[in-house]
N, C-alpha and C. Protein backbone atom coordinates (compact mmCIF):
# COMPACT_ATOMS: atom_id res chain seq x y z
N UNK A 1 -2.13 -12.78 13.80
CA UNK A 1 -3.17 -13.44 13.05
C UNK A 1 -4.52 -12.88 13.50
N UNK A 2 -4.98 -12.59 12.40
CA UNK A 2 -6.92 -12.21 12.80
C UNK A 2 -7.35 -13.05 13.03
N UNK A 3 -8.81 -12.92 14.04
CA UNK A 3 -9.82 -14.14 14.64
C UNK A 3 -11.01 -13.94 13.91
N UNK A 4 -11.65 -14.59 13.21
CA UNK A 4 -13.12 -14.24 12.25
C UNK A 4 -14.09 -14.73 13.57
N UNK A 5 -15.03 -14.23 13.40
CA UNK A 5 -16.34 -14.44 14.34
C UNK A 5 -17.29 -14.16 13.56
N UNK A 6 -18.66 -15.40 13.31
CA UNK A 6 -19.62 -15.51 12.75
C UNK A 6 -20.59 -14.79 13.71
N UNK A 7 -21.28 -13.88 13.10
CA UNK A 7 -22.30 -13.08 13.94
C UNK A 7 -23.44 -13.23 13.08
N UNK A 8 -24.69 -13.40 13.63
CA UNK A 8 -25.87 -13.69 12.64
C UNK A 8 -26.44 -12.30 12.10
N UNK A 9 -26.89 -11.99 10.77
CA UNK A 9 -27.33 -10.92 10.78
C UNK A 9 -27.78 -9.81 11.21
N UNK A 10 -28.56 -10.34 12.46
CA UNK A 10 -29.80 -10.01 13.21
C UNK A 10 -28.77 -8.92 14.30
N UNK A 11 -27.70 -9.17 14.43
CA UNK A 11 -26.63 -8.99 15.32
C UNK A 11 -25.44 -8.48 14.96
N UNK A 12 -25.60 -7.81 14.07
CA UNK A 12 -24.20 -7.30 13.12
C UNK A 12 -23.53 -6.17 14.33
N UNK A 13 -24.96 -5.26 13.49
CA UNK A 13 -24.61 -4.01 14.59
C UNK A 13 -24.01 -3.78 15.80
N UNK A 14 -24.81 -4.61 16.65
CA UNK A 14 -24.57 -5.17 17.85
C UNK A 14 -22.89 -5.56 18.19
N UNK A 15 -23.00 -6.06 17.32
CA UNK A 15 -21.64 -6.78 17.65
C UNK A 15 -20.31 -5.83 16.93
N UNK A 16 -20.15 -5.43 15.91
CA UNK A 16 -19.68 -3.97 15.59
C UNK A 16 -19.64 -2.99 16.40
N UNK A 17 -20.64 -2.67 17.28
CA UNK A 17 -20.40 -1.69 18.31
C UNK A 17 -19.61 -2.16 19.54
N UNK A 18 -19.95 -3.38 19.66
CA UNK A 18 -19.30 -3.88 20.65
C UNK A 18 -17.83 -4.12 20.41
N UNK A 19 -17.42 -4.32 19.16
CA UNK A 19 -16.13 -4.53 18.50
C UNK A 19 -15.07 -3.14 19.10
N UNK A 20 -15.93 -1.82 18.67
CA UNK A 20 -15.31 -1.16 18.91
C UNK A 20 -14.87 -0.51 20.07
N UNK A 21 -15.60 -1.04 20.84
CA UNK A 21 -15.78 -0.40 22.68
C UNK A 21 -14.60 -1.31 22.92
N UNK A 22 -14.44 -2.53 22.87
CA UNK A 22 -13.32 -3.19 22.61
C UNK A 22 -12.18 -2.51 22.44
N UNK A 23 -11.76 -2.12 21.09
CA UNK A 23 -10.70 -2.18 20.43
C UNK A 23 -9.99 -0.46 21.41
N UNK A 24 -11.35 0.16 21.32
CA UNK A 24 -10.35 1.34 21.79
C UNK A 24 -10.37 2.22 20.87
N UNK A 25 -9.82 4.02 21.02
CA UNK A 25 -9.57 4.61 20.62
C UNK A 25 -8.03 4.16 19.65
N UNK A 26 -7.03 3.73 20.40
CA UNK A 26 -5.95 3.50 19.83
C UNK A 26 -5.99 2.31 18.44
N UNK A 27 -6.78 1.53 18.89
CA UNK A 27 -7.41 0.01 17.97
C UNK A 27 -7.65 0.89 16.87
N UNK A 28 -9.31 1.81 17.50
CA UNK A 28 -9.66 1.76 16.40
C UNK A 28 -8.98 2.06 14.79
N UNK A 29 -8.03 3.55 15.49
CA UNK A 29 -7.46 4.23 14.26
C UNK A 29 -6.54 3.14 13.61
N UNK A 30 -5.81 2.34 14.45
CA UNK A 30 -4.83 1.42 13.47
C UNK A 30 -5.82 0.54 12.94
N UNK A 31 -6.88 -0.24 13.03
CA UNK A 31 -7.88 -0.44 12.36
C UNK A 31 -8.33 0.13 11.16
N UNK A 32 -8.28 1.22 10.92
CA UNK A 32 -8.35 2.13 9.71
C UNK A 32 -7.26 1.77 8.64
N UNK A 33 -5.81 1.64 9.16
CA UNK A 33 -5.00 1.67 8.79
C UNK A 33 -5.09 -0.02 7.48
N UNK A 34 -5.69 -1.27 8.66
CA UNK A 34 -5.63 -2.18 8.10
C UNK A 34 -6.78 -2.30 7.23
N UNK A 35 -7.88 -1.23 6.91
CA UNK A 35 -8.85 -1.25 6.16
C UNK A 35 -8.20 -0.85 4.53
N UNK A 36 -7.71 0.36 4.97
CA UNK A 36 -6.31 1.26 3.54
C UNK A 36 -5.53 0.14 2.79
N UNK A 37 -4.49 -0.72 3.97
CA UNK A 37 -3.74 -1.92 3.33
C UNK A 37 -4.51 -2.70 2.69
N UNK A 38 -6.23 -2.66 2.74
CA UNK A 38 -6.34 -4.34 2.54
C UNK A 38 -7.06 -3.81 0.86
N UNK A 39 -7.48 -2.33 1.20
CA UNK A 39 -8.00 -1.84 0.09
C UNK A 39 -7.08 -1.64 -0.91
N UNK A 40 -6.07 -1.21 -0.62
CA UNK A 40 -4.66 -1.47 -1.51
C UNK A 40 -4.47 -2.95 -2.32
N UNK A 41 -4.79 -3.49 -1.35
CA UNK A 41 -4.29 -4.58 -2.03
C UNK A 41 -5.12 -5.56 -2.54
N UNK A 42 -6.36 -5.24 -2.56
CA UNK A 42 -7.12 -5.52 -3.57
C UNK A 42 -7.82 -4.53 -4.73
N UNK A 43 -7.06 -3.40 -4.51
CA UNK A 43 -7.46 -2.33 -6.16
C UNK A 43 -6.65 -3.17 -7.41
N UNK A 44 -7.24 -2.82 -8.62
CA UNK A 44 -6.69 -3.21 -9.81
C UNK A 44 -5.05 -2.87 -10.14
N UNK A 45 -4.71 -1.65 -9.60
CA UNK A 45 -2.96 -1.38 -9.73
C UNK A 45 -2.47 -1.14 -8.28
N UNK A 46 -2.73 -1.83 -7.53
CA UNK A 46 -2.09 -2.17 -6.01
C UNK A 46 -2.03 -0.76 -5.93
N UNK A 47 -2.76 0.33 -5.85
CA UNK A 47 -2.29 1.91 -5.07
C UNK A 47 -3.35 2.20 -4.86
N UNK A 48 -2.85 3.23 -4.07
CA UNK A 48 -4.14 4.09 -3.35
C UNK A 48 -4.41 5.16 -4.09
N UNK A 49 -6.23 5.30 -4.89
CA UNK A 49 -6.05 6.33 -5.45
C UNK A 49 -6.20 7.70 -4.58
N UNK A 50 -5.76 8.84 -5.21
CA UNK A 50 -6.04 10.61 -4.92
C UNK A 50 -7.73 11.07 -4.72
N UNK A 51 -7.97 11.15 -3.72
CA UNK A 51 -9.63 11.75 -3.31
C UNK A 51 -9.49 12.89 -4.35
N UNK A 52 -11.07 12.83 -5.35
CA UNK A 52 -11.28 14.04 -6.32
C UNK A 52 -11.51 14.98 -5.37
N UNK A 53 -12.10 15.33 -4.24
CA UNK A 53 -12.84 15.96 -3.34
C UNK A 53 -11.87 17.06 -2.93
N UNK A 54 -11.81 17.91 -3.05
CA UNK A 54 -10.40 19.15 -2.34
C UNK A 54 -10.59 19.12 -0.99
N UNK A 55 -11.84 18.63 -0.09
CA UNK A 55 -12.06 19.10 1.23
C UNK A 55 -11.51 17.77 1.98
N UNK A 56 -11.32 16.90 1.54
CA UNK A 56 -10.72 15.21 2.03
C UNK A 56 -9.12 15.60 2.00
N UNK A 57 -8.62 14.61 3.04
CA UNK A 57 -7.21 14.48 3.08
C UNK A 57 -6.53 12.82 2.90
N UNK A 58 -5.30 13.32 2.70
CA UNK A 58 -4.64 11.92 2.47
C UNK A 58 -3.86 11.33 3.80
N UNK A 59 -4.88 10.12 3.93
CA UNK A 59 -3.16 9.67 5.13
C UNK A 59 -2.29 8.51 5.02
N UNK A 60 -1.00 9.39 5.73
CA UNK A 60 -0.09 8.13 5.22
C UNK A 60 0.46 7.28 6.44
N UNK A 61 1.17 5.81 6.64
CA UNK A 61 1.39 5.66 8.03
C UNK A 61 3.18 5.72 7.59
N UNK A 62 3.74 6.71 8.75
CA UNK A 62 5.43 6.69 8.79
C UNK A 62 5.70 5.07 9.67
N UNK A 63 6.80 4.33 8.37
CA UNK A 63 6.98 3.22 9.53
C UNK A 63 8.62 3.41 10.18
């Protein structure tokens, strides 16, 4: 289960940076991972679209 924490504006940053000194190298990237799922699953046809960009890559997680 995720923990929400109210941070006041003034303090976003702050606290985002601090998030990540936290989480770690290892955090962070699976962090990424749960950014992809959540974006998935709130697009209009549940998928991930194809980057137009040729110089971008796609990632996938093997479970």
């Amino acid at each position: 289960m995720k923990k929400a924490v109210l941070v006041p504006l003034e303090q976003k940053k702050d606290a985002q940076i601090q998030e990540d000194i936290d989480l770690g190298p290892k955090g962070r990237f699976y962090k990424m991972f749960d950014l992809i799922e959540l974006s998935i699953l709130f697009s209009p046809n549940h998928q991930l679209t194809k980057p137009l960009k040729p110089n971008t890559i796609l990632l996938k997680r093997i479970a």
